[in-house]
C-alpha atoms as a PDB file:
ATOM      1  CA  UNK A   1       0.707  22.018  -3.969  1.00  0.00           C
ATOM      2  CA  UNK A   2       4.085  23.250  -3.790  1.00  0.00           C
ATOM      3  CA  UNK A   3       3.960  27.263  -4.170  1.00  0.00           C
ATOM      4  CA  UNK A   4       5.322  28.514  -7.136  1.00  0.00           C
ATOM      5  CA  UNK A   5       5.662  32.317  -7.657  1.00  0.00           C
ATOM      6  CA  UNK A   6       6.419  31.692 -11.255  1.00  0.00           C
ATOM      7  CA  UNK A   7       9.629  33.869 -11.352  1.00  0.00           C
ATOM      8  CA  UNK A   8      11.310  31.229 -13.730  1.00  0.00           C
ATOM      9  CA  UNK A   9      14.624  31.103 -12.542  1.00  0.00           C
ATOM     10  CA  UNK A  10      14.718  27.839 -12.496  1.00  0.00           C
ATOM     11  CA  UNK A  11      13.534  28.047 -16.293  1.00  0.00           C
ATOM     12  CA  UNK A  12      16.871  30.161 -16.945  1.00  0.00           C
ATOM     13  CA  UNK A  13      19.087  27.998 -15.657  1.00  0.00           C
ATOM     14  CA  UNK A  14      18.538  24.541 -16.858  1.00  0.00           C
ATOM     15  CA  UNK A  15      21.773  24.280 -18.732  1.00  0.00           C
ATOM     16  CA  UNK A  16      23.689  24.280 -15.320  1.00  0.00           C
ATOM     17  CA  UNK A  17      22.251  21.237 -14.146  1.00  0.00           C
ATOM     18  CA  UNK A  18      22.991  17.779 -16.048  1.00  0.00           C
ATOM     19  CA  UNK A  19      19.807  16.570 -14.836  1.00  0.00           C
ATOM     20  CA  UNK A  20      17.850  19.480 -16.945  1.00  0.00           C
ATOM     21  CA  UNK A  21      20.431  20.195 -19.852  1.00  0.00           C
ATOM     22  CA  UNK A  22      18.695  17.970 -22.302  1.00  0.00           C
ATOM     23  CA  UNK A  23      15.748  21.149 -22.094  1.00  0.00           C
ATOM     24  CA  UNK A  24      18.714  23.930 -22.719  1.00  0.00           C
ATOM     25  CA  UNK A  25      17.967  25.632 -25.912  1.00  0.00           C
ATOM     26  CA  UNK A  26      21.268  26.654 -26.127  1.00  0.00           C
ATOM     27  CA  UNK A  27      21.920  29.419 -23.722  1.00  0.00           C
ATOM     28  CA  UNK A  28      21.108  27.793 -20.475  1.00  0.00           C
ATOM     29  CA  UNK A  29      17.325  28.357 -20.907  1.00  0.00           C
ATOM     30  CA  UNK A  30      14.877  25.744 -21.181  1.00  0.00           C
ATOM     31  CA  UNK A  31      13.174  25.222 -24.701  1.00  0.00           C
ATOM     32  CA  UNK A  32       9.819  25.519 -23.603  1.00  0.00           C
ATOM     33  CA  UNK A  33      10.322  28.743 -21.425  1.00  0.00           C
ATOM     34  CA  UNK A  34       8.538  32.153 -23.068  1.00  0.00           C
ATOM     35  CA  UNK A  35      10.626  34.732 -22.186  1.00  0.00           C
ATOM     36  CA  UNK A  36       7.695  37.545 -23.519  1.00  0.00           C
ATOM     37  CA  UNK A  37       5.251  35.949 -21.389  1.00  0.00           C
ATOM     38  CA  UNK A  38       7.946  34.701 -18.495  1.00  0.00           C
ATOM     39  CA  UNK A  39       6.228  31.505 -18.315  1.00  0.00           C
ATOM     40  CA  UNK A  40       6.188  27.820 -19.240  1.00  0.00           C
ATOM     41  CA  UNK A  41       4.507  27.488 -22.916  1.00  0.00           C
ATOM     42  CA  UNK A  42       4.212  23.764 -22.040  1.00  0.00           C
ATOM     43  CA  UNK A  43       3.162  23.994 -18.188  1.00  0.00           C
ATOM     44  CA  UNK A  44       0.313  21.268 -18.308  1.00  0.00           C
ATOM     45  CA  UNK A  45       2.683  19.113 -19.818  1.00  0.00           C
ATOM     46  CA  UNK A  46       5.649  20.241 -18.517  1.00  0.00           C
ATOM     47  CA  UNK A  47       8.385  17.211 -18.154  1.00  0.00           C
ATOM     48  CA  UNK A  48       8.289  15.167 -15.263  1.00  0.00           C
ATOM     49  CA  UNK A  49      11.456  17.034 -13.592  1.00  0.00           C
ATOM     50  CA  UNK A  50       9.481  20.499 -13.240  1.00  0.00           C
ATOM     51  CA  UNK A  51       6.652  18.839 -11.704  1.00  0.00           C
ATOM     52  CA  UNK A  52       7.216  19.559  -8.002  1.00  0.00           C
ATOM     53  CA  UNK A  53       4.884  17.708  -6.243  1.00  0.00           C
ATOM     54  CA  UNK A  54       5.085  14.632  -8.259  1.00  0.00           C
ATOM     55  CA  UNK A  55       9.243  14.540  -7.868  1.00  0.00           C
ATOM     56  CA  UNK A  56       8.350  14.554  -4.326  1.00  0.00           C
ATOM     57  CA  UNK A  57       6.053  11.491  -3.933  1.00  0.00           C
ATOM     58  CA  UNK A  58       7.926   9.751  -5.794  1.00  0.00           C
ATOM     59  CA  UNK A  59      11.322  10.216  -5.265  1.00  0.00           C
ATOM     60  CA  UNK A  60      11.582  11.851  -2.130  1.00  0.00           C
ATOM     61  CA  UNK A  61       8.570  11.198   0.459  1.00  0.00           C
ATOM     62  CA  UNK A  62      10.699   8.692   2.190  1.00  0.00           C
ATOM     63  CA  UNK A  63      13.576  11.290   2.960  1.00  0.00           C
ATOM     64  CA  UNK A  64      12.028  14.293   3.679  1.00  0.00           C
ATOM     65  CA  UNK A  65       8.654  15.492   4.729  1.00  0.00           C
ATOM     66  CA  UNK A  66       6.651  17.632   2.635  1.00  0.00           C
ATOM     67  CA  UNK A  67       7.111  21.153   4.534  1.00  0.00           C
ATOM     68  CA  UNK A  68      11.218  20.298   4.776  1.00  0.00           C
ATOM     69  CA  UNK A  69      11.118  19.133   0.823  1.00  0.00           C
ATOM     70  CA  UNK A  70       9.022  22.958  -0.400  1.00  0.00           C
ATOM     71  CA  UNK A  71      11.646  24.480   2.255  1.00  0.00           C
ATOM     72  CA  UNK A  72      14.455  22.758  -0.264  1.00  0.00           C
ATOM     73  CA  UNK A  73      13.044  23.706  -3.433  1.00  0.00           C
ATOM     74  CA  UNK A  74      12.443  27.427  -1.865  1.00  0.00           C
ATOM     75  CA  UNK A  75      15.893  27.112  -0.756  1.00  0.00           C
ATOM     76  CA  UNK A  76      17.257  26.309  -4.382  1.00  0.00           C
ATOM     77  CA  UNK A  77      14.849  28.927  -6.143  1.00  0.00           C
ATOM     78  CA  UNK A  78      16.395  31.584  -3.957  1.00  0.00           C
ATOM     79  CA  UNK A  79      19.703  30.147  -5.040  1.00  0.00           C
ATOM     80  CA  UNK A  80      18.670  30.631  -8.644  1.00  0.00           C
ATOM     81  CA  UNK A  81      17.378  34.031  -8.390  1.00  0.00           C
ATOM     82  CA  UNK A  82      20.762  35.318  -6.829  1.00  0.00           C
ATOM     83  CA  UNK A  83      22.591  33.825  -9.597  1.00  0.00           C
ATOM     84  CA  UNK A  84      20.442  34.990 -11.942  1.00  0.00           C
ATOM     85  CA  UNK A  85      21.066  38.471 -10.510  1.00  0.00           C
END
C-alpha cells in the first residue's frame, strides 16, 4: 500500500491538473478535502483518481514497477508541497 503521510497537498492542488479539476471547489482545492481536520471527508470512497494503488494496477503495472511507480507519486507529492510552500 502506497505510503501516504496524509499532508494533502495533493488535496490543495487539484485545480492545476485537468485530470482532477472537476473536484476543485473553486480555489484549487478539492471538494471533499477538510481543511479543519486536513484530511479527506470522503477517503473510503474517495474517487478512483486518489486511489493510489488501484491507478497503479490498472493503468500503470505494465510501465513501471511498483517501487519506481510510489518513487513517482513521492516524487510529485514533493513537487506539490514546494509549490504549496
Amino acid at each position: 500500500m502506497f505510503p501516504c503521510n496524509k499532508c494533502g497537498a495533493c488535496c490543495r492542488l487539484v485545480g492545476r491538473n485537468p485530470i482532477t479539476s472537476a473536484l476543485d471547489r473553486g480555489d484549487g482545492v478539492c471538494h471533499y478535502y477538510d481543511d479543519s481536520a486536513r484530511v479527506c471527508s470522503i477517503y473510503e470512497d474517495r474517487p478512483f483518481i486518489c486511489r493510489i494503488d488501484e491507478g497503479y494496477d490498472a493503468l500503470y503495472k505494465s510501465q513501471f514497477t511498483k517501487d519506481e511507480f510510489y518513487q513517482l507519486t513521492h516524487n510529485f507529492c514533493d513537487l506539490s508541497r514546494a509549490l504549496l510552500g
